[in-house]
Protein backbone atom coordinates (compact mmCIF):
# COMPACT_ATOMS: atom_id res chain seq x y z
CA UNK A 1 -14.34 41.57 11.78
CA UNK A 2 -17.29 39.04 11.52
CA UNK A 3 -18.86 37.72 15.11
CA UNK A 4 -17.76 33.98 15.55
CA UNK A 5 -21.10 32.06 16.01
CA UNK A 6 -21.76 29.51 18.94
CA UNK A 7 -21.27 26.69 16.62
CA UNK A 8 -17.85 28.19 15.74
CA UNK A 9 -17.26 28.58 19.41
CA UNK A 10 -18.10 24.76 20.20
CA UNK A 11 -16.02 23.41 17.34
CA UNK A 12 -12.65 25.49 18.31
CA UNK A 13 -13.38 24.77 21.91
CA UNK A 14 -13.61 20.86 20.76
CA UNK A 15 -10.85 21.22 18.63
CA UNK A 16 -8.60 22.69 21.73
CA UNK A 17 -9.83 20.19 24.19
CA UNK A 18 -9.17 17.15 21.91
CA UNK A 19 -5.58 18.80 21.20
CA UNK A 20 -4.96 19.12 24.85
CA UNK A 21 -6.40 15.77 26.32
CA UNK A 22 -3.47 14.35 23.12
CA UNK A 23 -0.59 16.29 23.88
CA UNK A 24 -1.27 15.81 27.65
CA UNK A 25 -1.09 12.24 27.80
CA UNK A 26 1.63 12.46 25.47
CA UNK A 27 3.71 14.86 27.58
CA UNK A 28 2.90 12.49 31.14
CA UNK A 29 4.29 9.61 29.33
CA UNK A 30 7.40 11.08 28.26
CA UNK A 31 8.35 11.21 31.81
CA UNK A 32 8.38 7.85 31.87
CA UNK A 33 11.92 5.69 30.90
CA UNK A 34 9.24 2.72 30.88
CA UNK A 35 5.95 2.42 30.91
CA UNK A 36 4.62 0.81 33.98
CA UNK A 37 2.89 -2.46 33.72
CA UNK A 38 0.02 -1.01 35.45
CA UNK A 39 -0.34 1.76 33.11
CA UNK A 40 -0.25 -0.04 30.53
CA UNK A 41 -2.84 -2.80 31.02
CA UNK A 42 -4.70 0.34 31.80
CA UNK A 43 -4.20 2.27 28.51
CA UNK A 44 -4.72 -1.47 27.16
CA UNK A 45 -8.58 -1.29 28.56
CA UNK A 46 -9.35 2.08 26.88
CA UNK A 47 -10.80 1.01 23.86
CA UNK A 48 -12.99 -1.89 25.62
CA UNK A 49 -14.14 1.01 27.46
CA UNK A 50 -14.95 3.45 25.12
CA UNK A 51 -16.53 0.74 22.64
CA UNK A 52 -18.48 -0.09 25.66
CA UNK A 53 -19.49 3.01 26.61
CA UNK A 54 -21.15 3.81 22.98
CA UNK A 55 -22.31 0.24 22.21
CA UNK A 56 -23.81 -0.50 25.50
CA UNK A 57 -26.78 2.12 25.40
CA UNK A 58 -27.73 1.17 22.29
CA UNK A 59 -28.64 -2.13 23.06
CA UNK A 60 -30.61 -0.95 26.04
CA UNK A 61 -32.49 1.63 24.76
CA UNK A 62 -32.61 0.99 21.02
CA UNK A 63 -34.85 -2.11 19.84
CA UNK A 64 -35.32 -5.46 19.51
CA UNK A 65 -32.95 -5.10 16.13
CA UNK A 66 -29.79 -3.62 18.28
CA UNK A 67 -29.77 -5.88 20.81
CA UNK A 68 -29.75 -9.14 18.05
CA UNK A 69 -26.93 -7.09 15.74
CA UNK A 70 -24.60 -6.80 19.13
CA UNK A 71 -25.05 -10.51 19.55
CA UNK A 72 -24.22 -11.57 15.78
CA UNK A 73 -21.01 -9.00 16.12
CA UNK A 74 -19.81 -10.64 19.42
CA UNK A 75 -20.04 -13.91 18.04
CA UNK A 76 -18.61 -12.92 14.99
CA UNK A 77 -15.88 -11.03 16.46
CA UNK A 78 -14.25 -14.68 18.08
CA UNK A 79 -14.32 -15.86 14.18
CA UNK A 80 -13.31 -12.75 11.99
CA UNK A 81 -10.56 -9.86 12.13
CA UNK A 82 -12.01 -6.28 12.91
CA UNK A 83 -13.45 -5.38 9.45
CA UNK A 84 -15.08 -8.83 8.99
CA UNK A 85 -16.83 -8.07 12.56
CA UNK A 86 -17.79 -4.41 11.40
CA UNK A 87 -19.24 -6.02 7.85
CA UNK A 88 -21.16 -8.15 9.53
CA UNK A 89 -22.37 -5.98 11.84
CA UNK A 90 -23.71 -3.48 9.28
CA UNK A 91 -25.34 -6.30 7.37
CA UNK A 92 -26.88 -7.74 10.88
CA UNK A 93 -28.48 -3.97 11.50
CA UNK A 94 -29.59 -3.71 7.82
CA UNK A 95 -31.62 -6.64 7.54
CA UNK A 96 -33.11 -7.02 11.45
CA UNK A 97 -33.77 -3.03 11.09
CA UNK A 98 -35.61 -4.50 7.76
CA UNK A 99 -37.47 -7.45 8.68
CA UNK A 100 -38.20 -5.95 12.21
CA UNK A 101 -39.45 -2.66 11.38
């Protein structure tokens, strides 16, 4: 039998963690007859978070052309549904990635 390599070993090891983290939080909340109000505003603030947590960085450390593309996608995001925001957004980047260098 072939010798798994480490890239192998990271991908099942992802694979198992993502599978566990899901079936965790799906097992907790089966507990529950009714989510709790807390709980759920909570679970309510996860994707802020995590959109947060990978947007943020870029538009500290990334350029001039970043920063300007998260503005034009917040203000677009109070005027368009999700995939108008993302459109724009890609457009933004495109053209301030190609006028600012």
């Amino acid at each position: 039998m072939p010798e798994l390599s480490t890239t192998t070993w990271i991908v099942l090891a992802g694979a198992a963690a993502t599978y566990l983290t899901r079936i965790g939080g799906h097992l907790i909340l089966s507990q529950f007859r009714a989510i709790p109000p807390r709980v759920e505003a909570a679970l309510n603030a996860v994707p802020a978070a995590v959109l947060t947590t990978l947007v943020a960085p870029a538009a500290v450390f990334e350029g001039t052309a970043e920063s300007l593309t998260l503005l034009v996608a917040f203000a677009a995001a109070f005027h368009l549904p999700m995939m108008g925001t993302f459109a724009v957004g890609w457009i933004a980047i495109l053209v301030f990635r190609a006028v600012l260098g």
